[in-house]
Protein backbone atom coordinates (compact mmCIF):
# COMPACT_ATOMS: atom_id res chain seq x y z
CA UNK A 1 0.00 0.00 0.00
CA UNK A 2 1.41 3.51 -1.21
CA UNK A 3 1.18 6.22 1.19
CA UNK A 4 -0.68 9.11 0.04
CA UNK A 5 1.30 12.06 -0.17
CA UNK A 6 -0.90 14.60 1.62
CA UNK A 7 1.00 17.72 2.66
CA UNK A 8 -0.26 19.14 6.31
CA UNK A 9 -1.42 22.50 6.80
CA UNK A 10 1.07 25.19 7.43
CA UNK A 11 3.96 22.84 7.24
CA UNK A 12 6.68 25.12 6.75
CA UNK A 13 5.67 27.49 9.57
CA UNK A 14 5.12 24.55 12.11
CA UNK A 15 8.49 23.39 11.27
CA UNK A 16 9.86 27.00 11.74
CA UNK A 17 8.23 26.87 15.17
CA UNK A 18 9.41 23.89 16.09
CA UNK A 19 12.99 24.21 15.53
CA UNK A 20 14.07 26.88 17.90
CA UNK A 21 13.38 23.72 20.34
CA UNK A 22 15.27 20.83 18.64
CA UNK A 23 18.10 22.32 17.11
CA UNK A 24 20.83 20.93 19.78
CA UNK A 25 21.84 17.23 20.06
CA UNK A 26 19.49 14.87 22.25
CA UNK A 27 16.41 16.73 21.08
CA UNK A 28 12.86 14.37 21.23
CA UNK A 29 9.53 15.95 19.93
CA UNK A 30 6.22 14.57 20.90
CA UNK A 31 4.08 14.44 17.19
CA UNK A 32 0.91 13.52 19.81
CA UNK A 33 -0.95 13.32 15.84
CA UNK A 34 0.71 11.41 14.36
CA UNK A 35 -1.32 10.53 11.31
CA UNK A 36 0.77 9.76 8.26
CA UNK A 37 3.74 11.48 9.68
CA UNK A 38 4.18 14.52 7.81
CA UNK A 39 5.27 16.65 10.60
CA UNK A 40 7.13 14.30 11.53
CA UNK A 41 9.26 13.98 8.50
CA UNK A 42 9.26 17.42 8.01
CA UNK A 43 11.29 17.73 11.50
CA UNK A 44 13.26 15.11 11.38
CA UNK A 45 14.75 16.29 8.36
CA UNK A 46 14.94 20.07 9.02
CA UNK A 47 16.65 18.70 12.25
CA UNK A 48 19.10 16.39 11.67
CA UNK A 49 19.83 15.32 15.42
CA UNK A 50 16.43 15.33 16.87
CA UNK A 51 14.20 12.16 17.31
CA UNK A 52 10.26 11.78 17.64
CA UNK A 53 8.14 10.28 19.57
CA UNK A 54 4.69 9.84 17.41
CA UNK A 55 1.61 9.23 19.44
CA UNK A 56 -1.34 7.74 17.05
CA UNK A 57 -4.84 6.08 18.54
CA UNK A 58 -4.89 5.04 15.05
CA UNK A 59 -3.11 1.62 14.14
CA UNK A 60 -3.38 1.71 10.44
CA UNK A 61 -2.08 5.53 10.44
CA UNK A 62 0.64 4.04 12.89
CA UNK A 63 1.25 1.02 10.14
CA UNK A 64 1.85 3.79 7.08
CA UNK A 65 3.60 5.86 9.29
CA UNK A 66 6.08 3.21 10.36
CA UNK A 67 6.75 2.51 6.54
CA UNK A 68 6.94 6.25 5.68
CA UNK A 69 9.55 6.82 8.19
CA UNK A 70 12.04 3.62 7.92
CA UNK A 71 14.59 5.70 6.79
CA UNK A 72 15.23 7.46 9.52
CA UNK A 73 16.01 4.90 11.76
CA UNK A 74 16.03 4.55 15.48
CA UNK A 75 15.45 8.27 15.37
CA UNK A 76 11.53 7.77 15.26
CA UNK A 77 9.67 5.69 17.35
CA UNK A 78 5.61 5.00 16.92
CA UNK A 79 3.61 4.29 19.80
CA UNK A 80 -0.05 3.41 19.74
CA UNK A 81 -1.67 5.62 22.06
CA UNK A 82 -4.23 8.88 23.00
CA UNK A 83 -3.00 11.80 22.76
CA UNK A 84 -4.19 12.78 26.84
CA UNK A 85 -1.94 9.95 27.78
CA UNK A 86 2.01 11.71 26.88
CA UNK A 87 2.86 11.47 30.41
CA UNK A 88 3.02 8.31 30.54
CA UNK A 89 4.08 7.67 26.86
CA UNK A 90 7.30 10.00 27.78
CA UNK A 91 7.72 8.48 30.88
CA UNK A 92 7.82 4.61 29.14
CA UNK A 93 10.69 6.17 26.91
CA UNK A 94 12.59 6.59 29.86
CA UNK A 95 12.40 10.26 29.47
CA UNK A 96 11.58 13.12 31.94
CA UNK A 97 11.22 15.85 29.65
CA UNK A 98 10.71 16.65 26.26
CA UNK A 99 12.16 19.79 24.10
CA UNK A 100 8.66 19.71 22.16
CA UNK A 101 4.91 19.08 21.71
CA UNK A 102 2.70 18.95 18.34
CA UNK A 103 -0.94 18.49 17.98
CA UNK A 104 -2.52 19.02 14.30
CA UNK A 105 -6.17 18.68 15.60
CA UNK A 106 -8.89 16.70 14.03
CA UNK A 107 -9.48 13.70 11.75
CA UNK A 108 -6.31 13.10 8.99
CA UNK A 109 -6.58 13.05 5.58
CA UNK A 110 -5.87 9.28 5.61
CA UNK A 111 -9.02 8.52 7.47
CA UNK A 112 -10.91 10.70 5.17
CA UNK A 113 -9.71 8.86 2.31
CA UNK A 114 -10.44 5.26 3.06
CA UNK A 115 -14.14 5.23 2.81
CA UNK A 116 -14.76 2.51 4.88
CA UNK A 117 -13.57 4.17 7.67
CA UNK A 118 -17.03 6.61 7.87
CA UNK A 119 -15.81 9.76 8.25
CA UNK A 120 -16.13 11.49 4.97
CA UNK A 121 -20.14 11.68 3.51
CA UNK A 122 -19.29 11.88 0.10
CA UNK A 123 -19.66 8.20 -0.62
CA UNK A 124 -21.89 5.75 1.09
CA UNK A 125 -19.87 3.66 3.79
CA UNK A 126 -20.03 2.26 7.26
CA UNK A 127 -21.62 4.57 10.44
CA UNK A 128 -17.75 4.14 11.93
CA UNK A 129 -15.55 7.34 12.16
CA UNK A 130 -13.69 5.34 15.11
CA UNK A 131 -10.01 7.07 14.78
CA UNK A 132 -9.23 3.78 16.24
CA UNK A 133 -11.22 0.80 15.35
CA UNK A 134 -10.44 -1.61 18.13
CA UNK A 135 -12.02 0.01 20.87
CA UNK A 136 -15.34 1.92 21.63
CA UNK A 137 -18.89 2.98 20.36
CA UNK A 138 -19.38 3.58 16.56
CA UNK A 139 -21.29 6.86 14.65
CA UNK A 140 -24.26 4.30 14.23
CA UNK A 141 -24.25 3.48 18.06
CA UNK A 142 -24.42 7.26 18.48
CA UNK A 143 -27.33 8.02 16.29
CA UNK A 144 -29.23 4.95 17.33
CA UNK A 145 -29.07 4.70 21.07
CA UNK A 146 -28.55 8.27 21.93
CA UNK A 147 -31.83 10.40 23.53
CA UNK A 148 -33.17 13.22 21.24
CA UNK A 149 -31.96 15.71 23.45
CA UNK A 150 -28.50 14.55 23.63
CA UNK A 151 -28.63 14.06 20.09
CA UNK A 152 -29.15 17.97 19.15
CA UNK A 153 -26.65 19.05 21.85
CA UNK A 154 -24.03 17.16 20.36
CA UNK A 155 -24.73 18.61 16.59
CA UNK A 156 -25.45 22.14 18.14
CA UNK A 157 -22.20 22.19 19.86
CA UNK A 158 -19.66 20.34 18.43
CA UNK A 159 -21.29 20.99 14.69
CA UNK A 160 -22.24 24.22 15.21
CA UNK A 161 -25.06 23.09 13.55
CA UNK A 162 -28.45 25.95 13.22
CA UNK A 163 -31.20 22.75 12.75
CA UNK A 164 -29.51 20.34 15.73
CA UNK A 165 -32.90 20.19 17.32
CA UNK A 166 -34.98 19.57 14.00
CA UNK A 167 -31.99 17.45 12.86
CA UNK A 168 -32.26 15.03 15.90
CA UNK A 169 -35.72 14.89 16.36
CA UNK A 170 -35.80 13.26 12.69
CA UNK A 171 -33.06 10.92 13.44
CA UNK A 172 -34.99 9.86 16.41
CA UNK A 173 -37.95 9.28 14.51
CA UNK A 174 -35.99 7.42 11.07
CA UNK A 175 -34.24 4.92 13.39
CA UNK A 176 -37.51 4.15 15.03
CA UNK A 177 -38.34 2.47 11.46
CA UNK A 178 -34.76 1.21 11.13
CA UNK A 179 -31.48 1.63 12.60
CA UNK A 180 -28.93 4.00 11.13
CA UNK A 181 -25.88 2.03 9.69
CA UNK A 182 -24.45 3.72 6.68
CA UNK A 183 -23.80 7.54 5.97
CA UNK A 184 -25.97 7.54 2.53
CA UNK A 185 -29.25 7.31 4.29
CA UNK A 186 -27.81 10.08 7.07
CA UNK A 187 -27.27 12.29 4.32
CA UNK A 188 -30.68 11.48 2.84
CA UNK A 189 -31.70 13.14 6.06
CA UNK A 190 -29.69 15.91 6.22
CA UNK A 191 -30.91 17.29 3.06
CA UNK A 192 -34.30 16.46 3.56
CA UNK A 193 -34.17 18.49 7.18
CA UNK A 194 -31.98 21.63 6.00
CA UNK A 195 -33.85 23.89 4.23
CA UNK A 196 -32.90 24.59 0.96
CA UNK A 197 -31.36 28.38 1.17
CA UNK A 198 -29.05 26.67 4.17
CA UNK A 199 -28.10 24.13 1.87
CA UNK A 200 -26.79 26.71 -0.46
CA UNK A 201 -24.45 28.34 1.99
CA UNK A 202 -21.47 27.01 3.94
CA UNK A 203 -20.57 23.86 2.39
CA UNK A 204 -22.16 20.39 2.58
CA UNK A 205 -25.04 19.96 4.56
CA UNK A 206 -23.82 16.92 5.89
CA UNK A 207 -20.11 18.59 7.39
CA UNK A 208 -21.08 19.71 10.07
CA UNK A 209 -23.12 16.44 11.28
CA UNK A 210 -20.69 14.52 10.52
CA UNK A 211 -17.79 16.55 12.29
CA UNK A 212 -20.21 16.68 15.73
CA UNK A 213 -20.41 12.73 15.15
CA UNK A 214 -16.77 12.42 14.83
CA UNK A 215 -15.68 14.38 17.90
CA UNK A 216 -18.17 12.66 20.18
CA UNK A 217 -17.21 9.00 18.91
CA UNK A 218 -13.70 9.80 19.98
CA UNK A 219 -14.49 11.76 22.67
CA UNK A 220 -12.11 14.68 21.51
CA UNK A 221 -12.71 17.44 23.20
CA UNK A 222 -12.23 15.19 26.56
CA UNK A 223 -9.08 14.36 25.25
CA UNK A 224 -7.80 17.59 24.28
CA UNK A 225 -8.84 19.10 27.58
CA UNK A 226 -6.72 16.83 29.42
CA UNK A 227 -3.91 16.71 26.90
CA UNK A 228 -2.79 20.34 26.62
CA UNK A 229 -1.86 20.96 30.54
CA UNK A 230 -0.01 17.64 30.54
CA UNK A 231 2.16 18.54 27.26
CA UNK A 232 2.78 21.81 28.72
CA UNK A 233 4.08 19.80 31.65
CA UNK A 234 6.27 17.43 29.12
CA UNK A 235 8.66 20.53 28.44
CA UNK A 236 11.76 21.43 29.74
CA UNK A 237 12.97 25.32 29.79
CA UNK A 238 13.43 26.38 25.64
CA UNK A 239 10.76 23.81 25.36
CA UNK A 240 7.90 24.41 22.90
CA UNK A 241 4.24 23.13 22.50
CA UNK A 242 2.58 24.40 18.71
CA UNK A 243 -0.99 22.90 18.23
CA UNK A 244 -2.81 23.19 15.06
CA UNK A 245 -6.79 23.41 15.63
CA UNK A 246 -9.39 23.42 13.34
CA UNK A 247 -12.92 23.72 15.05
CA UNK A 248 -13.83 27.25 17.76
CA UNK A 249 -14.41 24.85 20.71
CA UNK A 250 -10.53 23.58 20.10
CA UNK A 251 -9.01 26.71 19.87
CA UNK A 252 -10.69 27.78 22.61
CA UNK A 253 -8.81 25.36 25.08
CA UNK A 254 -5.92 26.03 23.42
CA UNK A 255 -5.84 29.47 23.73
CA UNK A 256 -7.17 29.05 27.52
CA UNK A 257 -4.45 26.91 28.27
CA UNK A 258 -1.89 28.81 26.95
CA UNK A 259 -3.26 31.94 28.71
CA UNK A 260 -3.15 30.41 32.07
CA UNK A 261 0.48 29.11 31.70
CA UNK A 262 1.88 32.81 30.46
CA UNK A 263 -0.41 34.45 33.53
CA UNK A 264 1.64 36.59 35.93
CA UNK A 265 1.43 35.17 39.81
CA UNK A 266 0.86 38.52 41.23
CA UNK A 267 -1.72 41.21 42.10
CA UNK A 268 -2.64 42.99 38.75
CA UNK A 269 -1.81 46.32 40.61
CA UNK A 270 1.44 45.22 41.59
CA UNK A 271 3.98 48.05 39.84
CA UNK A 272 6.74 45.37 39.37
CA UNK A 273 6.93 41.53 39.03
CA UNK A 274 9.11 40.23 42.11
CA UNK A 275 11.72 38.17 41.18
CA UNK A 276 10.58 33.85 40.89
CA UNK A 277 6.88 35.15 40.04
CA UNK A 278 7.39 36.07 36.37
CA UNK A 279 5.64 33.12 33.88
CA UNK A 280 7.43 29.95 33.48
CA UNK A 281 6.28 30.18 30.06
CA UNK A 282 5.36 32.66 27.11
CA UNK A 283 3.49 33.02 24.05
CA UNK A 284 5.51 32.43 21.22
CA UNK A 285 2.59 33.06 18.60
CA UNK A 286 -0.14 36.70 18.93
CA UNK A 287 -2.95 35.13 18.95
CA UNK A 288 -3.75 32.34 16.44
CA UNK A 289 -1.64 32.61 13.07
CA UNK A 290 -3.79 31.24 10.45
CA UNK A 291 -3.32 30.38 6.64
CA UNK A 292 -3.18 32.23 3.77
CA UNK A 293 -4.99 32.61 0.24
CA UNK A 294 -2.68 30.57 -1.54
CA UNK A 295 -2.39 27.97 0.80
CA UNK A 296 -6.65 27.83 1.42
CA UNK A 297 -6.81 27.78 -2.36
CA UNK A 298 -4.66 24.50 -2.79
CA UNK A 299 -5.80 22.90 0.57
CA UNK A 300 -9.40 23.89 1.55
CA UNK A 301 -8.73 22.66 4.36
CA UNK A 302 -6.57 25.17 5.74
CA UNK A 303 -8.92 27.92 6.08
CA UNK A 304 -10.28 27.05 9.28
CA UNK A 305 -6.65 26.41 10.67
CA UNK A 306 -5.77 28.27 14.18
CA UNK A 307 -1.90 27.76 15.01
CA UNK A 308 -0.67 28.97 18.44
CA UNK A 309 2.98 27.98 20.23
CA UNK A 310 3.84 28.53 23.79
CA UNK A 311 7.30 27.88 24.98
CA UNK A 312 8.93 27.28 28.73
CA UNK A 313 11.36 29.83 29.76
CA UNK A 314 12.44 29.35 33.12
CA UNK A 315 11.53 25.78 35.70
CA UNK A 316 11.44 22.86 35.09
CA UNK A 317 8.83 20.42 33.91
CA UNK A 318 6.64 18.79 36.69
């Protein structure tokens, strides 16, 4: 099997933030997304004596990966994991510490492309969008075991989607006659329950179902929430963390996160910062750096990108 030759989002930039970090001997990066590994290759060849650690929930992605990255030796290793658990995926590695952390947020373009996997709605498939398949409850166990209410919270907030309630309540009522188990018939519905002049705007009908079905099959909002604090705690001082998000309620932790690391430990009124309370880290990005209009017009994709960085300056990771 060939792997595809997909090239992330904002590559060059991520690799540019990045290598402030690795660019001594010794250096390890966490790639907590692994995916096909094109971060991965990116850095371990602008960075000739780093090594990376790549975290994937996903076997397969873990599989092409592997195969991708042979060449470079002992200086990658793949482990099959969750993101939420780099503690203890550091701490296996015999490690204390880690120069950097990279998250590129959401499903990978390998999952969207092998249609049995679910995720994409362009072609009828399986109700799966499991990033890993050997473990936990499928899209189809979702949208026929879930209550109504549930149901339009789910597609309201992790969708963003305007006809969640009128959405669900039809779902509710379809797999009453017969239980969801492929994505043609769930797009049957979708177009059937967005009104037309919605249908005309913003894409697909069926994206943003079908994103608010993904995140709550792999619980990833859970996952990211206890993720960020404990890759900010995987850094040593000159120690970086860049994430890559793609959907509001992402960037929202991110940038949370990263604003209570950076926050000063003393009164606001205070006219000088005593020494030992400054931030043990700082922003290394203003605000979130996003793509631009060449990029979005060769990768779609892109345009809903948010990158932020944060880096340790003084301490020590806990």
């Amino acid at each position: 099997m060939n792997t595809p030759s997909h090239v992330p989002v904002l590559l060059d930039r991520v690799v540019a933030l990045l290598t402030p970090a690795l660019d001594h001997d010794g250096a390890v990066m966490v790639d907590a997304t692994l995916g096909l590994g094109g971060h991965t290759e990116a850095v371990l060849t602008s960075c000739p004596t780093a090594r990376v650690i790549g975290i994937d929930r996903d076997p397969a992605a873990l599989t092409l990966a592997g195969e991708r990255l042979t060449s470079f030796g002992d200086r990658f290793t793949g482990v099959h994991a969750v993101y939420d658990e780099i503690s203890d995926v550091v701490g296996d590695q015999g490690l204390t510490s880690v120069d950097a952390v990279l998250f590129d947020l959401g499903v990978s373009s390998m999952q969207l492309d092998v249609t049995e996997r679910g995720f994409a709605y362009r072609e009828d498939a399986p109700l799966d969008m499991r990033m890993d398949v050997t473990s936990g409850p499928t899209a189809a166990d979702v949208l026929n075991t879930y209550p109504e209410a549930e149901l339009a919270r789910i597609l309201r907030e992790y969708g963003e989607e305007k006809f969640a309630r009128r959405i669900a309540a039809a779902i509710v009522r379809e797999r009453a006659r017969e239980p969801f188990d492929s994505s043609a018939r769930l797009v049957e519905l979708l177009y059937a329950e967005i009104p037309a002049p919605a249908r005309r705007t913003g894409g697909h009908p069926a994206k943003r179902t079908f994103q608010a079905l993904r995140m709550e099959v792999n619980d990833e909002l859970a996952v990211l929430r206890r993720a960020l604090p404990a890759a900010v705690d995987a850094i040593g001082v000159g120690g970086r963390v860049v994430v890559e998000s793609y959907h509001s309620l992402e960037d929202r932790l991110v940038k949370q996160v990263f604003a209570a690391a950076t926050r000063l430990d003393v009164p606001e009124d205070l006219p000088f910062v005593p020494e030992g309370h400054e931030p043990a880290l700082r922003l290394v990005t203003r605000g979130a750096e996003k793509a631009g209009p060449q990029e979005i017009q060769t990768n779609p994709r892109a345009a809903s990108v948010r990158l932020r960085a944060i880096e340790r300056v003084r301490g020590v990771a806990s």
